[in-house]
Protein backbone atom coordinates (compact mmCIF):
# COMPACT_ATOMS: atom_id res chain seq x y z
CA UNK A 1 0.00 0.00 0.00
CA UNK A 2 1.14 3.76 -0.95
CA UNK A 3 2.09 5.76 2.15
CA UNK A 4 -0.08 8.67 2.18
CA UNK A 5 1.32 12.25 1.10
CA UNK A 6 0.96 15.04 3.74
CA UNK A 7 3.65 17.23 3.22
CA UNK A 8 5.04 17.88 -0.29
CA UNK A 9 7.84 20.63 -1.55
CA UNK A 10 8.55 21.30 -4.71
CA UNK A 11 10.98 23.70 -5.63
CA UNK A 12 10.43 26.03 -2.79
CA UNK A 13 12.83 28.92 -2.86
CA UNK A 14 12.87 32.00 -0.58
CA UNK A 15 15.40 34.84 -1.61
CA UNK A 16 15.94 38.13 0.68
CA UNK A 17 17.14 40.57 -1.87
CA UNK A 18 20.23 38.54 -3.28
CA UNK A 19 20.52 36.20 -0.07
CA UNK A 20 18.83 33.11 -0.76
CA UNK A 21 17.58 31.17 2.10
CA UNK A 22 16.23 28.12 0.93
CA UNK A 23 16.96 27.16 -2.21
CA UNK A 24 14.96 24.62 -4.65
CA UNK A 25 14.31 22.44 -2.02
CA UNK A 26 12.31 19.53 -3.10
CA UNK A 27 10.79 17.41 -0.48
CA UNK A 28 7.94 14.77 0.27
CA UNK A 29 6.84 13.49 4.00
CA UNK A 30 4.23 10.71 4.75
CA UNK A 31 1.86 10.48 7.29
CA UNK A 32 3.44 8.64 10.17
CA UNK A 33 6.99 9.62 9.63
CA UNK A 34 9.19 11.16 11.98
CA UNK A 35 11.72 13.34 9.82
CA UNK A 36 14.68 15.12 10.99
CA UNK A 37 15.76 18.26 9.51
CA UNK A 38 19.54 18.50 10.10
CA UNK A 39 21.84 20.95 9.31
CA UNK A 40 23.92 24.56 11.37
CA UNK A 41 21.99 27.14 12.31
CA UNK A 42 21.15 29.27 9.37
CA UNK A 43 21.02 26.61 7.18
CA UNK A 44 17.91 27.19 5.79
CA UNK A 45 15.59 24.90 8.59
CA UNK A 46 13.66 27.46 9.89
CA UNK A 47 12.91 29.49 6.83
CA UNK A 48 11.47 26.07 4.99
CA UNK A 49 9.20 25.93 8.33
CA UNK A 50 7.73 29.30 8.28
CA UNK A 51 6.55 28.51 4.55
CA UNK A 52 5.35 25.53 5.33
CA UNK A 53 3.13 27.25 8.10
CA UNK A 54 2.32 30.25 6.04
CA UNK A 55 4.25 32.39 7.88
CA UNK A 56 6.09 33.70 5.05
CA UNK A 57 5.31 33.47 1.37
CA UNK A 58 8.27 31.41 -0.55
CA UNK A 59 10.31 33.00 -4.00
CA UNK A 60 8.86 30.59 -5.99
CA UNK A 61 8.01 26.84 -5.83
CA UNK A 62 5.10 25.65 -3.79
CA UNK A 63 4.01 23.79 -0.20
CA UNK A 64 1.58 21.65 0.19
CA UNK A 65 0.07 20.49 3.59
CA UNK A 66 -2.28 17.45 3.49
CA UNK A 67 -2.82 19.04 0.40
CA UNK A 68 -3.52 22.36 1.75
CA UNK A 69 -1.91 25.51 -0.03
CA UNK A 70 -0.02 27.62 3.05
CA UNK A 71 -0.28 30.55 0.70
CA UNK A 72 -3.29 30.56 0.06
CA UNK A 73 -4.81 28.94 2.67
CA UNK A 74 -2.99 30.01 5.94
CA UNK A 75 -5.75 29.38 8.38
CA UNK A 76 -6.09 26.02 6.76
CA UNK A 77 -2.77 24.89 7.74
CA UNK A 78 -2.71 26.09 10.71
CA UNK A 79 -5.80 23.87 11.52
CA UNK A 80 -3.95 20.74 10.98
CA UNK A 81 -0.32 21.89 11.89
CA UNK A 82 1.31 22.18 15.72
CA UNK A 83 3.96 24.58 15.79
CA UNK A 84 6.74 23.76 18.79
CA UNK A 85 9.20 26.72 18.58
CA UNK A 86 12.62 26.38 20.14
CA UNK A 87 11.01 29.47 22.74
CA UNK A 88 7.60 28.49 23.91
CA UNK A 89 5.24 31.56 24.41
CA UNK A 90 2.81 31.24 27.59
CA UNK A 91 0.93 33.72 30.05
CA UNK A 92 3.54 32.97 32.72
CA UNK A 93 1.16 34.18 35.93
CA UNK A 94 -1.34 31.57 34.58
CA UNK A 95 -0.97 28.11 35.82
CA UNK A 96 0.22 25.44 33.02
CA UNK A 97 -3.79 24.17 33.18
CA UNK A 98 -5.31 27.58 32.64
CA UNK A 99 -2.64 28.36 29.50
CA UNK A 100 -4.28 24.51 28.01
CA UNK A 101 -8.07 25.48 28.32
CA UNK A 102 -7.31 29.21 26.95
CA UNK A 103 -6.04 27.37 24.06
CA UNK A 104 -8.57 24.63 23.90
CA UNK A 105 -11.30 27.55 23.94
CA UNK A 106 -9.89 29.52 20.92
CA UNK A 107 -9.89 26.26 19.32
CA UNK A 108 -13.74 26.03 19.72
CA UNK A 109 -13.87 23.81 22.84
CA UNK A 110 -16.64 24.31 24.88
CA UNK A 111 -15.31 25.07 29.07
CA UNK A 112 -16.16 21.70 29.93
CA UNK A 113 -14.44 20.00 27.35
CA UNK A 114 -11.44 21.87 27.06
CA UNK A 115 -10.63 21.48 31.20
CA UNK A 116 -10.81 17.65 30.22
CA UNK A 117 -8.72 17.38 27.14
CA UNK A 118 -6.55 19.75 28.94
CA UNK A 119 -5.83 17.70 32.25
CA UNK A 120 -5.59 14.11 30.21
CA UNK A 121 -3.04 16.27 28.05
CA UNK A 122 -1.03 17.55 30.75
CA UNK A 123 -1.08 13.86 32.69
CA UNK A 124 0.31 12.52 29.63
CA UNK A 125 3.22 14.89 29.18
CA UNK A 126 4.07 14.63 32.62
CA UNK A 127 2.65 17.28 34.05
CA UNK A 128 0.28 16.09 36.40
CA UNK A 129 1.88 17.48 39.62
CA UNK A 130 2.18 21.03 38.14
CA UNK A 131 -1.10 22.23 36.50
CA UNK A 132 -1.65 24.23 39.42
CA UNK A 133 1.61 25.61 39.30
CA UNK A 134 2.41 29.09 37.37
CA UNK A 135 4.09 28.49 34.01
CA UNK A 136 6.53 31.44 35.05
CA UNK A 137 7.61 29.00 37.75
CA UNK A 138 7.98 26.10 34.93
CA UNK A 139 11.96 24.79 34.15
CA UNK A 140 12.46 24.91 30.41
CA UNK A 141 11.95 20.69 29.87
CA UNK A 142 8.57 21.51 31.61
CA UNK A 143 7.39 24.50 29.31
CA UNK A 144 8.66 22.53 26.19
CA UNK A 145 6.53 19.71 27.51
CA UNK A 146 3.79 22.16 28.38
CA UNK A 147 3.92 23.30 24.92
CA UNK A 148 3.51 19.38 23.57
CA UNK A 149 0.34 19.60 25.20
CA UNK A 150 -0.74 23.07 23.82
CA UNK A 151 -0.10 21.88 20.27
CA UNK A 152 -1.97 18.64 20.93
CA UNK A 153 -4.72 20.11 22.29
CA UNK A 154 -6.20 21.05 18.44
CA UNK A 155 -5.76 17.64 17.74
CA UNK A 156 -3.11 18.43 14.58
CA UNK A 157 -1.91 15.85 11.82
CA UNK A 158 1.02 16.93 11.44
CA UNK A 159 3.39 18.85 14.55
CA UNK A 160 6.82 20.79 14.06
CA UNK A 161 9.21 21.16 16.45
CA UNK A 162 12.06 23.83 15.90
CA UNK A 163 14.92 23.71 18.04
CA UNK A 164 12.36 22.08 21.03
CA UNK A 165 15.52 20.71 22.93
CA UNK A 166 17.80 23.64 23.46
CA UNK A 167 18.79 24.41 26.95
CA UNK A 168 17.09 21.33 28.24
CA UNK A 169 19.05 19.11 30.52
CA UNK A 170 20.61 15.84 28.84
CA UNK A 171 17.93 13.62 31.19
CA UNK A 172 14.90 15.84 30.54
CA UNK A 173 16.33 15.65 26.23
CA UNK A 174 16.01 11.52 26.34
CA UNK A 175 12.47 12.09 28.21
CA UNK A 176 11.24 14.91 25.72
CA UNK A 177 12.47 12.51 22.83
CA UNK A 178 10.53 9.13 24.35
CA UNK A 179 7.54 10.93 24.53
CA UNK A 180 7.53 12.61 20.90
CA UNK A 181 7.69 9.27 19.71
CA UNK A 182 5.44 7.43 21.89
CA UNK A 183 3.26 10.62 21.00
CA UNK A 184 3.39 9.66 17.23
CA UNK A 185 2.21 5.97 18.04
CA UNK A 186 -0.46 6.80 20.01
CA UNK A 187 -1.93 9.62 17.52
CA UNK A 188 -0.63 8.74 13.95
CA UNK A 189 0.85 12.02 14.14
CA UNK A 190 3.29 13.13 11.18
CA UNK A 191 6.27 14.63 13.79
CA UNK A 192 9.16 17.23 11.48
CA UNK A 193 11.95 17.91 14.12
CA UNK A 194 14.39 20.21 12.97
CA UNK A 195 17.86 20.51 14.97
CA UNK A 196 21.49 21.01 14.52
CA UNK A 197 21.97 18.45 17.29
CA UNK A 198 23.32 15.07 15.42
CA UNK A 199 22.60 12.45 18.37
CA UNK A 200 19.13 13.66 19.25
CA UNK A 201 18.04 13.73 15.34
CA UNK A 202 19.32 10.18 14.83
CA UNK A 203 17.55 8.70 17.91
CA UNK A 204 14.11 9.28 17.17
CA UNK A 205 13.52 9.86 12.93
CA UNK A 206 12.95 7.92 10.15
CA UNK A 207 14.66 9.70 7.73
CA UNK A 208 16.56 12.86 7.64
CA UNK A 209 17.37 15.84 5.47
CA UNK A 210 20.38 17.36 5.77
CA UNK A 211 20.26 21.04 4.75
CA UNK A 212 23.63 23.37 3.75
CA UNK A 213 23.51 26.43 2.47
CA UNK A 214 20.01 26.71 1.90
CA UNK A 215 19.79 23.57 -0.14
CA UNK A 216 18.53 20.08 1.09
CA UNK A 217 21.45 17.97 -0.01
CA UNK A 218 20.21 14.78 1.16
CA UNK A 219 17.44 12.73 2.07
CA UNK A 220 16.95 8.99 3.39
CA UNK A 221 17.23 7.33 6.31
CA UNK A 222 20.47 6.61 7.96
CA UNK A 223 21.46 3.06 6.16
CA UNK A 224 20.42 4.53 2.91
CA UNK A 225 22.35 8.39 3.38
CA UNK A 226 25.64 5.71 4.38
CA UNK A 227 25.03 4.02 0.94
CA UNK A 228 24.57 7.11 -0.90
CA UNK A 229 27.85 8.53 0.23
CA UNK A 230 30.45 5.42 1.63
CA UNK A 231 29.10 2.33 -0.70
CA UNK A 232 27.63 0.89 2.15
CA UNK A 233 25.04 0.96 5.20
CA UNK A 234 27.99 0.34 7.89
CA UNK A 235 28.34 4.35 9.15
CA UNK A 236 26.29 6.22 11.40
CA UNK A 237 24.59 9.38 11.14
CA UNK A 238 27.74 11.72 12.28
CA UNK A 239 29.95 9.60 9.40
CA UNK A 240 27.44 10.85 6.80
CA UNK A 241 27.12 14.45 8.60
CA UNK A 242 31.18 15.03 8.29
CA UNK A 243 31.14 13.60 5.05
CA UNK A 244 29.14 16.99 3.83
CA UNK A 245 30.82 19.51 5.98
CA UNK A 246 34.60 19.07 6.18
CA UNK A 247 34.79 18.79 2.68
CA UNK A 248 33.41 15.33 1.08
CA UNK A 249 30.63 17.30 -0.71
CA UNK A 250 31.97 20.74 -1.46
C-alpha cells in the first residue's frame, strides 16, 4: 500500500534581496513519519518551516500540507499543523492548566471539554503534579513539555518542532524525545523535528534531510544516506554528517 502524502515541496525557494535562504528544495513526507531536519543554524531549517506554516510566502516553488496551499490557505494549515518553537510563548502568571483550556477555547472547545482534554493532556506529558503551578515558575523541559500539550490540544496531523531541545538538561532531552515518539504511536501524528543536534536527530527519525547552504542535499534514512555517500550501510549518522561539511561534498 502507498504511504499517504501530507507534506510535499517542490521547488520552494525564498530569496531576501540577493541572499537566498532556501533554495529549490524539493521534499515529500508521509503520514506517520518522523523526519529530521539536520543541518547549522542558518542553514535554511527554519525558513522552509515558516513557509510551510504560512508564515512567510516562498520566492517561488510551492508547499503543500495534506494538500492544503499555506499561501493561500494560511488558516487552513494552521488547523492541521502544531507549531513547537525552540522558545515556547505562555501567560507565565497563569498556571500550566489555565494556559491549556485558553487554548482549547480559541480552538472552539466548549469550558467543559477543554478542562478535560486539557488535564488528560497535561497527565500525559508529565505534568500532572504542576497544573496548578504558574508556568513562570515552569523549568524549560517543563514549558517545552507544556507546549507538547498546547499543540496537541487542536488535535493536529502533522506537529513541528524547531529547536524544542535547546537548553534542556541531557535527562529531561532523552524524556522529551521518548515521549515525541510514543506521541506519534499513540496519535498517527506526522512529527518534522528540525535541529542542529546530530545524536538527538538520529535517535528518534525515520529519515533525515540534511540542509547546507540553503539547499537540502540529502534525504533517506540513515542506512540509505551511508550508501549514498560510503558504498555501504555500515556508518552512522555523524559519518554521513562530516562527510558533507569538512569537505566530502563541497
Amino acid at each position: 500500500m502507498t504511504a499517504e502524502t501530507v507534506i510535499e515541496l517542490v521547488e520552494l525557494t525564498k530569496m531576501y534581496k540577493t541572499f537566498t535562504a532556501v533554495d529549490h528544495i524539493n521534499l515529500t513526507v508521509h503520514r506517520g513519519d518522523i523526519f529530521g531536519m539536520l543541518g547549522p543554524n542558518g542553514a535554511g531549517k527554519s525558513t522552509t518551516i515558516l513557509m510551510m506554516l504560512g508564515l512567510t510566502e516562498p520566492t517561488s516553488g510551492t508547499a503543500a500540507i495534506c494538500g492544503v496551499n499555506p499561501v493561500g490557505n494560511p488558516i487552513g494549515v494552521k488547523k492541521i499543523v502544531g507549531y513547537l518553537p525552540e522558545d515556547v510563548g505562555f501567560y507565565d502568571d497563569m498556571t500550566g492548566l489555565e494556559n491549556i483550556v485558553y487554548t482549547a477555547r480559541l480552538n472552539g472547545f466548549a469550558e467543559d471539554v477543554a478542562r478535560i482534554k486539557a488535564c488528560a493532556l497535561l497527565e500525559r506529558v508529565g505534568l500532572k503534579d504542576d497544573v496548578k503551578k504558574k508556568t513562570g515558575k515552569y523549568s524549560k523541559g517543563m514549558r517545552q513539555r507544556l507546549g507538547l500539550a498546547d499543540v496537541l490540544i487542536k488535535e493536529p496531523q502533522i506537529i513541528i518542532l524547531d529547536e524544542p531541545t535547546t537548553g534542556i538538561d541531557p535527562q529531561g532531552v532523552r524524556e522529551f524525545l521518548d515521549l515525541i515518539a510514543e506521541l506519534r504511536d499513540e496519535h498517527g501524528l506526522t512529527i518534522l523535528f528540525s535541529s542542529h543536534n546530530l545524536h538527538q536527530v538520529g535517535q528518534i527519525a525515520d529519515r533525515v534531510g540534511i540542509y547546507r547552504k540553503g539547499r537540502l542535499e540529502a534525504v533517506g534514512n540513515i542506512p540509505s544516506l551511508s550508501q549514498q555517500l560510503f558504498g555501504d550501510t555500515g556508518h552512522n549518522l555523524e559519518d554521513v554528517y562530516n562527510r558533507f561539511f569538512e569537505g566530502g561534498k563541497e
